[in-house]
PDB file of N, CA and C in Angstrom:
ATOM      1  N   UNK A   1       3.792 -61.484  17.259  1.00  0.00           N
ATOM      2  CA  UNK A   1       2.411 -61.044  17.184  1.00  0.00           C
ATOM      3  C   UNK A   1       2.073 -60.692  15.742  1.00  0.00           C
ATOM      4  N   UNK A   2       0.659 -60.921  15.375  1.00  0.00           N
ATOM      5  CA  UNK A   2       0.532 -60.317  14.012  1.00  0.00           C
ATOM      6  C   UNK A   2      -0.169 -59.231  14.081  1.00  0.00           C
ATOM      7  N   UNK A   3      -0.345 -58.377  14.887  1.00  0.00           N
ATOM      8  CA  UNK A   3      -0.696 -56.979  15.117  1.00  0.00           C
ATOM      9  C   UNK A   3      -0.109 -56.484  16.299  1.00  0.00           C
ATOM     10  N   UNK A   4      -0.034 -54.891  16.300  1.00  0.00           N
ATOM     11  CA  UNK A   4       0.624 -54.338  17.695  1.00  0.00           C
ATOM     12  C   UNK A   4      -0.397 -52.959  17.023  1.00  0.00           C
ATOM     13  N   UNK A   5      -0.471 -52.523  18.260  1.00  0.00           N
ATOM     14  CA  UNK A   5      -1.398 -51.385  18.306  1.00  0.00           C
ATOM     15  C   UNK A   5      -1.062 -50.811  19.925  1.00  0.00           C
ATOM     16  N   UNK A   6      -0.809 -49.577  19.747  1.00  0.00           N
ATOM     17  CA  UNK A   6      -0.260 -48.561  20.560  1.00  0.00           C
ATOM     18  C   UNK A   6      -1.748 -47.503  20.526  1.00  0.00           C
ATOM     19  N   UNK A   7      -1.988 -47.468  21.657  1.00  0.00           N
ATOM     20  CA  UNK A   7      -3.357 -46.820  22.672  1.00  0.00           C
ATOM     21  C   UNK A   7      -2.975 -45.629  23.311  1.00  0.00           C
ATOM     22  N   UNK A   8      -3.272 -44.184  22.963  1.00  0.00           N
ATOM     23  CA  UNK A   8      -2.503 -43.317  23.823  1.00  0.00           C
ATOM     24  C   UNK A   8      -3.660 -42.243  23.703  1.00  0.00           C
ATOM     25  N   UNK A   9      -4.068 -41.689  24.912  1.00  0.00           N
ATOM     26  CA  UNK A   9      -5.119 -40.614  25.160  1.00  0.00           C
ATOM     27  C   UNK A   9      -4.255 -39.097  25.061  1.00  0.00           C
ATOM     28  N   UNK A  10      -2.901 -39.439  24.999  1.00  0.00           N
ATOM     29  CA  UNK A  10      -2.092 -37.950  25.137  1.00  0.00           C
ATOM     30  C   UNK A  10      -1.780 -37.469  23.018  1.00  0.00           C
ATOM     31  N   UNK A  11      -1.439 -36.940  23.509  1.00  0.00           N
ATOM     32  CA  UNK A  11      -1.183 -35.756  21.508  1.00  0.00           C
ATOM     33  C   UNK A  11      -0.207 -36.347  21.255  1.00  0.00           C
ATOM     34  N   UNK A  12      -0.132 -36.608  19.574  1.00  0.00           N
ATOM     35  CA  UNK A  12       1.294 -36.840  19.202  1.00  0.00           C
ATOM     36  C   UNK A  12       2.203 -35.943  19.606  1.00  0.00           C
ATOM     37  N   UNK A  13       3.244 -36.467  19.939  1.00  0.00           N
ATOM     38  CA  UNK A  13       4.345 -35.808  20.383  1.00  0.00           C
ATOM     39  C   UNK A  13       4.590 -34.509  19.131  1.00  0.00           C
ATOM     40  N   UNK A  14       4.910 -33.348  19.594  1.00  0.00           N
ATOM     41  CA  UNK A  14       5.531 -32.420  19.217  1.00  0.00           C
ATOM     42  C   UNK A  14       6.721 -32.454  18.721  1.00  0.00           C
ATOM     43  N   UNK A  15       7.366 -33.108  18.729  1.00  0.00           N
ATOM     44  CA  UNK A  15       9.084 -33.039  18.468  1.00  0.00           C
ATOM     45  C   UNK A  15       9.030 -34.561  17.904  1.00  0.00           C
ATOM     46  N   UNK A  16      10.189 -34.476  16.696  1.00  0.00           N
ATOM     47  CA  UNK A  16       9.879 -36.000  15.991  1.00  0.00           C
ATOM     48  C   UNK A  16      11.429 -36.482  16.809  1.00  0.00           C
ATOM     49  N   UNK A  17      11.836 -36.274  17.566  1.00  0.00           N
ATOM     50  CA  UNK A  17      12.469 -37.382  18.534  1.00  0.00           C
ATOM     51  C   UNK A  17      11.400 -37.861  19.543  1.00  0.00           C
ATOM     52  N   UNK A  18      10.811 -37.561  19.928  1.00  0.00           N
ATOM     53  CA  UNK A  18       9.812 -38.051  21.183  1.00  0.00           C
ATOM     54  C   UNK A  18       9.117 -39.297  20.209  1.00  0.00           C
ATOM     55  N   UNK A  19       8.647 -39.210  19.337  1.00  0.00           N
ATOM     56  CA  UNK A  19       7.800 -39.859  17.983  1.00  0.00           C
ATOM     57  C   UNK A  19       8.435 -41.116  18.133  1.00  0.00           C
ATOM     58  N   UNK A  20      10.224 -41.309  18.312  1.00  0.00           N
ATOM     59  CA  UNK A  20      10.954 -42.120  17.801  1.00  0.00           C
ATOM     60  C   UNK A  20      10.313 -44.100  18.197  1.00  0.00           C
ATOM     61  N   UNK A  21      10.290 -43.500  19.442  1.00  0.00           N
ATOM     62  CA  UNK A  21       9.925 -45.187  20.596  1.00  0.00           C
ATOM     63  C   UNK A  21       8.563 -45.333  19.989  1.00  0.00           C
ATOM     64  N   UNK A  22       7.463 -44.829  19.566  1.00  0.00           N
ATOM     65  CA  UNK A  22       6.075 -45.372  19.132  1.00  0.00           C
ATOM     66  C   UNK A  22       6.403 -45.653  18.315  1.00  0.00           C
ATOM     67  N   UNK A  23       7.315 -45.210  17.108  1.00  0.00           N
ATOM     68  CA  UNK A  23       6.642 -45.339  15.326  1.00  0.00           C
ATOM     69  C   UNK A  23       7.844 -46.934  15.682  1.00  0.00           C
ATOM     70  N   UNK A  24       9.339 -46.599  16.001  1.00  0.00           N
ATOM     71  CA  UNK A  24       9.763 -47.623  16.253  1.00  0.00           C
ATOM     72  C   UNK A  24       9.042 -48.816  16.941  1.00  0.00           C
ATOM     73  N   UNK A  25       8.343 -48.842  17.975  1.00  0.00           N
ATOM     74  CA  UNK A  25       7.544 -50.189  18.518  1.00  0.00           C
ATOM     75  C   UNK A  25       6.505 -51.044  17.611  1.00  0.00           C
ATOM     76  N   UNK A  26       6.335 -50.068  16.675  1.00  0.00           N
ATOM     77  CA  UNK A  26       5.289 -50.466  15.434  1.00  0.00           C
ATOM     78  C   UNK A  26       5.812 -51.068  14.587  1.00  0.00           C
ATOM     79  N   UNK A  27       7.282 -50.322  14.050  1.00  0.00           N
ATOM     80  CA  UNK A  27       7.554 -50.893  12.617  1.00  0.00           C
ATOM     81  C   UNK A  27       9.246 -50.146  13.164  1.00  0.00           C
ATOM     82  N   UNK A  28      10.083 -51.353  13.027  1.00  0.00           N
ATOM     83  CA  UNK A  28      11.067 -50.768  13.248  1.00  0.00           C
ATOM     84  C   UNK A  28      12.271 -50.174  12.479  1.00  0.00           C
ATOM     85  N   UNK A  29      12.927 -49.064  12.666  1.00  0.00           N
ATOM     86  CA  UNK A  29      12.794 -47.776  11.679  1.00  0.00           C
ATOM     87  C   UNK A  29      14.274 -48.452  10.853  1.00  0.00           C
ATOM     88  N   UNK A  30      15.340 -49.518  11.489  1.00  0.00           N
ATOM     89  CA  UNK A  30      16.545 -49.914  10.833  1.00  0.00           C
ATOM     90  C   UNK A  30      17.709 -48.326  11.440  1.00  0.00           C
ATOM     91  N   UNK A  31      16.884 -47.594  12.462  1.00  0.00           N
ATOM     92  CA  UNK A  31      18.465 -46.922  13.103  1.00  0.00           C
ATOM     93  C   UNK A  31      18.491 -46.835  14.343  1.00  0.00           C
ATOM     94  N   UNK A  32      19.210 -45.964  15.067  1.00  0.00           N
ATOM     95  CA  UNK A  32      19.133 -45.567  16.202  1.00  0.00           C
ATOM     96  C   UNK A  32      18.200 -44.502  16.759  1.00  0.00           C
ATOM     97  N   UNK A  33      17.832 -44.391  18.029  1.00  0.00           N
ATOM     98  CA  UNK A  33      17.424 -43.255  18.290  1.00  0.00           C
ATOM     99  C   UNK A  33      17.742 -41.365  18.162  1.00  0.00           C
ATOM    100  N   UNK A  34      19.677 -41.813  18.139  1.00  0.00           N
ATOM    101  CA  UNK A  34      20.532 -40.891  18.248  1.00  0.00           C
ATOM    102  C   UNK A  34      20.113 -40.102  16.537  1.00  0.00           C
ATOM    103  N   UNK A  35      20.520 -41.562  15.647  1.00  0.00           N
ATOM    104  CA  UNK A  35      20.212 -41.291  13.757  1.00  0.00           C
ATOM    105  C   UNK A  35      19.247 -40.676  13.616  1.00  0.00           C
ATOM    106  N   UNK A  36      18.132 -41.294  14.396  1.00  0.00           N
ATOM    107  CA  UNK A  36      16.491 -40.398  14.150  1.00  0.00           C
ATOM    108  C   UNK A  36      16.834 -38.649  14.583  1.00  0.00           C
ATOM    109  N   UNK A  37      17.381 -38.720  15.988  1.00  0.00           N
ATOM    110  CA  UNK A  37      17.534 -37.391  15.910  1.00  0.00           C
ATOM    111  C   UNK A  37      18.435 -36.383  14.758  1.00  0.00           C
ATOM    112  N   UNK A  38      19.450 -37.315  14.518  1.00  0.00           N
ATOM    113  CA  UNK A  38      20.072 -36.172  13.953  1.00  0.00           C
ATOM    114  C   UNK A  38      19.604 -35.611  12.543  1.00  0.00           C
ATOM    115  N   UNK A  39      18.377 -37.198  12.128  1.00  0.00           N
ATOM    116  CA  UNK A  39      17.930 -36.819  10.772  1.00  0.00           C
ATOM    117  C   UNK A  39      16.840 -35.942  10.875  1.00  0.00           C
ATOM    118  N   UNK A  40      15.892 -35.935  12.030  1.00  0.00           N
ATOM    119  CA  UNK A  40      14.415 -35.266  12.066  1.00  0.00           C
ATOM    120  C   UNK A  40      14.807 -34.473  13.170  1.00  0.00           C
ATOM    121  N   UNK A  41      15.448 -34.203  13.562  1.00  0.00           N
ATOM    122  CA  UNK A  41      15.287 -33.139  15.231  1.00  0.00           C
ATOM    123  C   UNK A  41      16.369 -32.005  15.152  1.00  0.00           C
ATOM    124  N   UNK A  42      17.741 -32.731  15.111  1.00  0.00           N
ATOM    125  CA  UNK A  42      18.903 -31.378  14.715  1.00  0.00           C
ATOM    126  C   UNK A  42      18.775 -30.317  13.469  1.00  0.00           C
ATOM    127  N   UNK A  43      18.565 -29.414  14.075  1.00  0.00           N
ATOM    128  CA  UNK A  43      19.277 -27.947  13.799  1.00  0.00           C
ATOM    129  C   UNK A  43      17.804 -27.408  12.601  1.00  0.00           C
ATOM    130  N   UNK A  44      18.011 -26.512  12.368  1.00  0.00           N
ATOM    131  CA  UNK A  44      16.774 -26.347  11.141  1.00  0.00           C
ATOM    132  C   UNK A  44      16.118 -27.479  10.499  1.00  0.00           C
ATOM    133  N   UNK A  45      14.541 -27.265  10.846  1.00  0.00           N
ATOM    134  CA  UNK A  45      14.136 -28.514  10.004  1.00  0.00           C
ATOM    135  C   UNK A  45      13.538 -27.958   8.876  1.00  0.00           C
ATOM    136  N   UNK A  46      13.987 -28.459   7.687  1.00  0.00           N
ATOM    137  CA  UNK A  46      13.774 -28.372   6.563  1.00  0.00           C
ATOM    138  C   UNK A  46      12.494 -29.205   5.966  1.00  0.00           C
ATOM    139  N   UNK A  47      11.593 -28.256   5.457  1.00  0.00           N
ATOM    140  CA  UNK A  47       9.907 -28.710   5.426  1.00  0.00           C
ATOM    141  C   UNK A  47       9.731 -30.031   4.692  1.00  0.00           C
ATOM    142  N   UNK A  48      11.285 -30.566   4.062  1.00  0.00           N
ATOM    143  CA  UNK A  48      11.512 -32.428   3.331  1.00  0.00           C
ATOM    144  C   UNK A  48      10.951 -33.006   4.480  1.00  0.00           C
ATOM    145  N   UNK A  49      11.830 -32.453   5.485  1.00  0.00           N
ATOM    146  CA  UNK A  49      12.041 -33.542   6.876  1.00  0.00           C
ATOM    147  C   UNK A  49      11.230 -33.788   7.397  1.00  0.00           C
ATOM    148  N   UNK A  50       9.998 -32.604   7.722  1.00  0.00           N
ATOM    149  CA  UNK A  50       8.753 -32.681   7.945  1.00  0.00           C
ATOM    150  C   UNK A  50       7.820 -33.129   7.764  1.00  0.00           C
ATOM    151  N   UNK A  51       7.658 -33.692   6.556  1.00  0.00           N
ATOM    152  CA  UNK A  51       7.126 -34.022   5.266  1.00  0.00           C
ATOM    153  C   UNK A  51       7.448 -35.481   5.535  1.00  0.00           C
ATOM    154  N   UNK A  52       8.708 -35.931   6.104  1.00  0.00           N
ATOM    155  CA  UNK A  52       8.900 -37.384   5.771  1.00  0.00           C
ATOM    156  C   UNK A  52       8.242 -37.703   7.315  1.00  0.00           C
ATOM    157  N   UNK A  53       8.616 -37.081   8.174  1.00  0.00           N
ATOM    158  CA  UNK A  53       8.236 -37.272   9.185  1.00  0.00           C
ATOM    159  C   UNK A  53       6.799 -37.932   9.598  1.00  0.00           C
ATOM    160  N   UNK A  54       6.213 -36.857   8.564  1.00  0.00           N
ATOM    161  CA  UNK A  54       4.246 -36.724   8.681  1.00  0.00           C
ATOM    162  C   UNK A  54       3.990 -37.846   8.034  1.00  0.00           C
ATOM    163  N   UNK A  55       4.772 -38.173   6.762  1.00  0.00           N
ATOM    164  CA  UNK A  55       4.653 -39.677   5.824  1.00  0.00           C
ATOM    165  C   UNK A  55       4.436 -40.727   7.200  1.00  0.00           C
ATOM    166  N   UNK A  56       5.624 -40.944   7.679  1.00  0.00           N
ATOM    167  CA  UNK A  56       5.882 -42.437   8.546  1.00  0.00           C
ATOM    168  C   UNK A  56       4.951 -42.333   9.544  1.00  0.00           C
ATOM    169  N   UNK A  57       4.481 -41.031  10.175  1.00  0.00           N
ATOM    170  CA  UNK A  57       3.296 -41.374  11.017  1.00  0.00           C
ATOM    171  C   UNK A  57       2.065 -41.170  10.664  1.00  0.00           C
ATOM    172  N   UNK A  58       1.762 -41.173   9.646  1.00  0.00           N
ATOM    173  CA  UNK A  58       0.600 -41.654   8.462  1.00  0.00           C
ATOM    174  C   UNK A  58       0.314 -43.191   8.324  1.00  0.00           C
ATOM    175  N   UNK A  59       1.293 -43.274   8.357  1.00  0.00           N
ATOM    176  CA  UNK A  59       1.475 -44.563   7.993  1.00  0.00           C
ATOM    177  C   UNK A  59       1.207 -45.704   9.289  1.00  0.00           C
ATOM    178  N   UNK A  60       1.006 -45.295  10.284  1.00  0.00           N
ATOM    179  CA  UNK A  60       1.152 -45.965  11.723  1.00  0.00           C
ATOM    180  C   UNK A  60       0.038 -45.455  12.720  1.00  0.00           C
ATOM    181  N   UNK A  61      -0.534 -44.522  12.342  1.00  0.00           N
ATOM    182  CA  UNK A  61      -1.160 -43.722  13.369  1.00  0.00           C
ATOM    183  C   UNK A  61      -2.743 -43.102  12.784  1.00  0.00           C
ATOM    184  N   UNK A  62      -3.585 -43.346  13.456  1.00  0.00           N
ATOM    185  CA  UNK A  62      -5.007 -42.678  13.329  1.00  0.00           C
ATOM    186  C   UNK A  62      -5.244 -41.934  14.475  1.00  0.00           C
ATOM    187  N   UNK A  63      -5.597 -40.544  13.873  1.00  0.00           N
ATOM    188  CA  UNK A  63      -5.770 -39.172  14.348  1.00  0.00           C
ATOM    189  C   UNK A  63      -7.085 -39.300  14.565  1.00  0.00           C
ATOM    190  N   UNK A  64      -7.488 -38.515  16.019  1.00  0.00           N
ATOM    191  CA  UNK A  64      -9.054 -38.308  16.164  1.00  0.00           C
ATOM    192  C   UNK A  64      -8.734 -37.317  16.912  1.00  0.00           C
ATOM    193  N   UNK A  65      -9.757 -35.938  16.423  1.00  0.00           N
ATOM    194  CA  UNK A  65      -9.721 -34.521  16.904  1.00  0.00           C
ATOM    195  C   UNK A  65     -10.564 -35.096  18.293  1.00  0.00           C
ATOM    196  N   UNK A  66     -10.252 -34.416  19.535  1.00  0.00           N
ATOM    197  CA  UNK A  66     -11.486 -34.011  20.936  1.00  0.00           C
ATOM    198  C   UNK A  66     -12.784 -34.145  20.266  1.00  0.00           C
ATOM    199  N   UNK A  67     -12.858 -32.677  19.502  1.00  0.00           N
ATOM    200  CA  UNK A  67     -13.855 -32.421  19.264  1.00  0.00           C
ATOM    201  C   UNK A  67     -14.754 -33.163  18.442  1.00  0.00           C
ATOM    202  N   UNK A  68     -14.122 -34.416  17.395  1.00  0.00           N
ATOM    203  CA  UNK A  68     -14.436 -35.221  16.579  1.00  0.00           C
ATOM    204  C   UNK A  68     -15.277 -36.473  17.574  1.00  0.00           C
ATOM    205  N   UNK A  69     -14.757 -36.816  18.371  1.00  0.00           N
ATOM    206  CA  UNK A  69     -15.315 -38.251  19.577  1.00  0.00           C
ATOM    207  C   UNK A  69     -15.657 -37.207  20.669  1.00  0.00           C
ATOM    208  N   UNK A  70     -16.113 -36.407  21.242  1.00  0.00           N
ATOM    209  CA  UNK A  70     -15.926 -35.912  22.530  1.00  0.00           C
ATOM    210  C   UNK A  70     -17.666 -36.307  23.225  1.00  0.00           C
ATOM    211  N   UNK A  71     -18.429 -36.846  21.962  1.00  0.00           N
ATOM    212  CA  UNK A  71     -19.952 -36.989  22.009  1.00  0.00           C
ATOM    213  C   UNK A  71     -19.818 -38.826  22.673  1.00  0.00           C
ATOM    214  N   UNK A  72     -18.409 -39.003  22.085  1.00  0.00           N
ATOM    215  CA  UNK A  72     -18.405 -40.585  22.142  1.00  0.00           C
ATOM    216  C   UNK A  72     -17.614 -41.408  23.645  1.00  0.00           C
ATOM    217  N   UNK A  73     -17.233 -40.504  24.254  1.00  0.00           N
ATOM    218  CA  UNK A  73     -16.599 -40.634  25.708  1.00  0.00           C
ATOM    219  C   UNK A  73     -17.326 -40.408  27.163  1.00  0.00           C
ATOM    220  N   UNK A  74     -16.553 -41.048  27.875  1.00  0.00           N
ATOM    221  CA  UNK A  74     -17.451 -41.250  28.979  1.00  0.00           C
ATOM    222  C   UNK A  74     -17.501 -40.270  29.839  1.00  0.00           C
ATOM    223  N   UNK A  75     -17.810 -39.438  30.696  1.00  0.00           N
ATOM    224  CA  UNK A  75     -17.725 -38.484  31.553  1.00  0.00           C
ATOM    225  C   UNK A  75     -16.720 -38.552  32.446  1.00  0.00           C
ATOM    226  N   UNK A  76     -15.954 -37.448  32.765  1.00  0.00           N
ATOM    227  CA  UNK A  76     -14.393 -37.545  33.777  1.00  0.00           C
ATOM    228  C   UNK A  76     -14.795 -37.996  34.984  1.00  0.00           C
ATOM    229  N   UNK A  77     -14.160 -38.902  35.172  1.00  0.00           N
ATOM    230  CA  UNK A  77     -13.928 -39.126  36.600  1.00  0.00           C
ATOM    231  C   UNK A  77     -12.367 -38.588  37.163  1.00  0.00           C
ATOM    232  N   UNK A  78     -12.636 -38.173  38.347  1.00  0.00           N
ATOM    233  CA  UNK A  78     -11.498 -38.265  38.989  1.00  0.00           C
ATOM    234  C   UNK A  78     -11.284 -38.143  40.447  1.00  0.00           C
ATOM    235  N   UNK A  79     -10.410 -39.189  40.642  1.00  0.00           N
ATOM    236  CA  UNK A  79     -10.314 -39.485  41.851  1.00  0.00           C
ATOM    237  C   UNK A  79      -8.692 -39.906  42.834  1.00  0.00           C
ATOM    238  N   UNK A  80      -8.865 -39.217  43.722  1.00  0.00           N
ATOM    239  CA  UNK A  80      -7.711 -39.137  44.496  1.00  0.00           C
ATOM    240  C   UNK A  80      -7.232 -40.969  45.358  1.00  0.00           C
ATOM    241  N   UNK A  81      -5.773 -41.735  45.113  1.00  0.00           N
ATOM    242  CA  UNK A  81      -5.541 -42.302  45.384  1.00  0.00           C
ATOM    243  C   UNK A  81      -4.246 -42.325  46.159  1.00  0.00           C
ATOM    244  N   UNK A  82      -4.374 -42.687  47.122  1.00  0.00           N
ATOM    245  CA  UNK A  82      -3.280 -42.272  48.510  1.00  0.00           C
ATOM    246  C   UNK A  82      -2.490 -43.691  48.194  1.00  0.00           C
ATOM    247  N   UNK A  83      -0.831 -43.652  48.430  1.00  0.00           N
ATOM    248  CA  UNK A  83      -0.027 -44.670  47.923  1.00  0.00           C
ATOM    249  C   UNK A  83       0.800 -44.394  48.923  1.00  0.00           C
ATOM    250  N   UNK A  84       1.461 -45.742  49.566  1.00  0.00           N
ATOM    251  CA  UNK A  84       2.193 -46.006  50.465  1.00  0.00           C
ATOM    252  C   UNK A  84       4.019 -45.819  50.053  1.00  0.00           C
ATOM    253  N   UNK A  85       4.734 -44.930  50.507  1.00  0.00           N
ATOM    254  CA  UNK A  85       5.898 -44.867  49.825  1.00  0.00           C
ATOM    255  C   UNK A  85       6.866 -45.449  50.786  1.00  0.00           C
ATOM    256  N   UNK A  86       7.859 -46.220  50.255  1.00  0.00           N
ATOM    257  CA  UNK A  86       8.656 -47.378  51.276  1.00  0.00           C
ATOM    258  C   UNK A  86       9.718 -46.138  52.013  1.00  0.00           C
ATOM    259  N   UNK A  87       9.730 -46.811  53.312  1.00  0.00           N
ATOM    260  CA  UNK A  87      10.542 -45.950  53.835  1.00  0.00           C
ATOM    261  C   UNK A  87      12.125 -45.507  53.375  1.00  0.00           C
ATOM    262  N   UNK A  88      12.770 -46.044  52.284  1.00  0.00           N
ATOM    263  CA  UNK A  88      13.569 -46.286  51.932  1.00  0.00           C
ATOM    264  C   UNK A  88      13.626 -44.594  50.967  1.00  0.00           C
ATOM    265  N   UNK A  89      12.585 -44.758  50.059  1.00  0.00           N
ATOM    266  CA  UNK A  89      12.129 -43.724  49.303  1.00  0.00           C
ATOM    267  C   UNK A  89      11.865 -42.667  50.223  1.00  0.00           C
ATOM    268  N   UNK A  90      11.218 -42.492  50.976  1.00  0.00           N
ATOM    269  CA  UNK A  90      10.797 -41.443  51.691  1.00  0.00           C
ATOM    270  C   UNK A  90      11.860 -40.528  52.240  1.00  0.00           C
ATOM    271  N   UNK A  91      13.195 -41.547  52.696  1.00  0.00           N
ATOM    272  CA  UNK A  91      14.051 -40.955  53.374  1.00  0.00           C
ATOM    273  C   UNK A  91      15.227 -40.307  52.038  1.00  0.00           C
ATOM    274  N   UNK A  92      15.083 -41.057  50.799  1.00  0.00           N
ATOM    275  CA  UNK A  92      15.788 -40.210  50.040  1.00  0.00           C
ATOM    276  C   UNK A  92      15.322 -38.918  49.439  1.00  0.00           C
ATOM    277  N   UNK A  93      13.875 -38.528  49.436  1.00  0.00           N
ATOM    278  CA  UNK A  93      12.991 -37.936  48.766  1.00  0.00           C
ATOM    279  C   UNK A  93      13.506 -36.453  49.613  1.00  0.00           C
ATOM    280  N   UNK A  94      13.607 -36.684  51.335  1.00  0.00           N
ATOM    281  CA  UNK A  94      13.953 -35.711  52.806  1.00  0.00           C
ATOM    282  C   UNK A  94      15.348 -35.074  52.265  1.00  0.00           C
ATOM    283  N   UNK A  95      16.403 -36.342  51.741  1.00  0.00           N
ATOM    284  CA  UNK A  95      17.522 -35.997  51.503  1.00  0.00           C
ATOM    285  C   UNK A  95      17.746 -35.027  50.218  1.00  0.00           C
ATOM    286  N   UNK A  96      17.090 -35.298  49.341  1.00  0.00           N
ATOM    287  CA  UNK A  96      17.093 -34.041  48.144  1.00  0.00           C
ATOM    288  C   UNK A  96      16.475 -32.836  48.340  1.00  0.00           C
ATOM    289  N   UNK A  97      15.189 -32.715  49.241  1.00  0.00           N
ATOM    290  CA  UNK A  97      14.802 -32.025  49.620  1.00  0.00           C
ATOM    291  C   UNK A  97      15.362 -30.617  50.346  1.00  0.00           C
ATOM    292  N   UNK A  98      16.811 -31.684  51.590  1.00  0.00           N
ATOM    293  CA  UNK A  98      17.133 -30.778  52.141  1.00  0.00           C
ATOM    294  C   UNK A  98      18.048 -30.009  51.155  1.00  0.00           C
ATOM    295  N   UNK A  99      18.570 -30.935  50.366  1.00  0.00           N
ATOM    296  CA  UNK A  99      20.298 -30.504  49.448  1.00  0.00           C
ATOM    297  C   UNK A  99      19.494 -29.358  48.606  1.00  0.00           C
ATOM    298  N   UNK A 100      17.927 -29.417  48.527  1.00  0.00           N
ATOM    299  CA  UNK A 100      17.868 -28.219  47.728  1.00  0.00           C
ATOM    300  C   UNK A 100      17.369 -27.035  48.636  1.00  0.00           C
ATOM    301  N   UNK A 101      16.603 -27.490  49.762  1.00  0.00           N
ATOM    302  CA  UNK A 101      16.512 -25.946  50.416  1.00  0.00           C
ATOM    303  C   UNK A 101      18.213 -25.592  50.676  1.00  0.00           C
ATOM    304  N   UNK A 102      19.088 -26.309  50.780  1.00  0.00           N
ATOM    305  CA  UNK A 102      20.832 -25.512  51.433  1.00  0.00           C
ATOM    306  C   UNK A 102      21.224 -24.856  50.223  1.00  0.00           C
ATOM    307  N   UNK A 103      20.727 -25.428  49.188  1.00  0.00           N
ATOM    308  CA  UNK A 103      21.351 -24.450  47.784  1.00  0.00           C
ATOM    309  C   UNK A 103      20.927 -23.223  47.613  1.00  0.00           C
ATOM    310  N   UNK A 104      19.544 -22.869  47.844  1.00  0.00           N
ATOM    311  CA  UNK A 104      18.842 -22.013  47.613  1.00  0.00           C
ATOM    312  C   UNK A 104      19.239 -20.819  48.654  1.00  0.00           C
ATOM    313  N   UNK A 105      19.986 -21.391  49.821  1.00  0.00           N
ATOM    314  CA  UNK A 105      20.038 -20.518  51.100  1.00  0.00           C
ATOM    315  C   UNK A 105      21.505 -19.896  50.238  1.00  0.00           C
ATOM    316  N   UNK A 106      22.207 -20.354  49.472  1.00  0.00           N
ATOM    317  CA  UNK A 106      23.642 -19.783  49.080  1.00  0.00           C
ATOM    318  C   UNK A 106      23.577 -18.883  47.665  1.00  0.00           C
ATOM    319  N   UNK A 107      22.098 -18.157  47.428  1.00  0.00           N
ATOM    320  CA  UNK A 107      21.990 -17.947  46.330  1.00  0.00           C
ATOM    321  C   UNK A 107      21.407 -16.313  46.934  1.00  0.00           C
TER     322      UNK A 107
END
């Protein structure tokens, strides 16, 4: 493709491991997910790290405050949609269910 563009109504992530899978899907970073953490996420972050952090998603990402578009959006809808769950699911969903009311009874 000669463009990729990533669409997201939720906040940049808080934590620059969460960051890792977007900025990576854009432009890919040459490490691991594990490397990203240990360079931007482990132990004291040092305001460099921060700093580099804010660089690379500068670089990838356009910010728009609520309050900046909120004149420019459409009014909420919301609406309730009922979904059929396979019986397969249903019966494992009973089974965790119970394993956690029996735990709770031993506490």
């Amino acid at each position: 493709a000669v463009r990729a563009v990533l669409v997201t109504g939720t906040p940049t992530p808080k934590h620059a491991s969460e960051a890792f899978a977007l900025v990576h899907a854009l432009r890919p970073l040459g490490c691991t997910h594990r490397q990203w953490c240990d360079r931007y996420s482990a132990g004291p972050r040092a305001p460099s790290r921060e700093a580099e952090v804010a660089a690379l998603l500068a670089e990838v990402m356009v910010r728009r405050a609520k309050r900046d578009v909120l004149d420019q959006l459409p009014d909420k809808r919301r609406q309730r949609i009922a979904l059929q769950l396979p019986a397969s699911a249903a019966a494992a969903m009973k089974r965790v269910a119970a394993a956690a009311t029996s735990d709770e009874q031993h506490f």
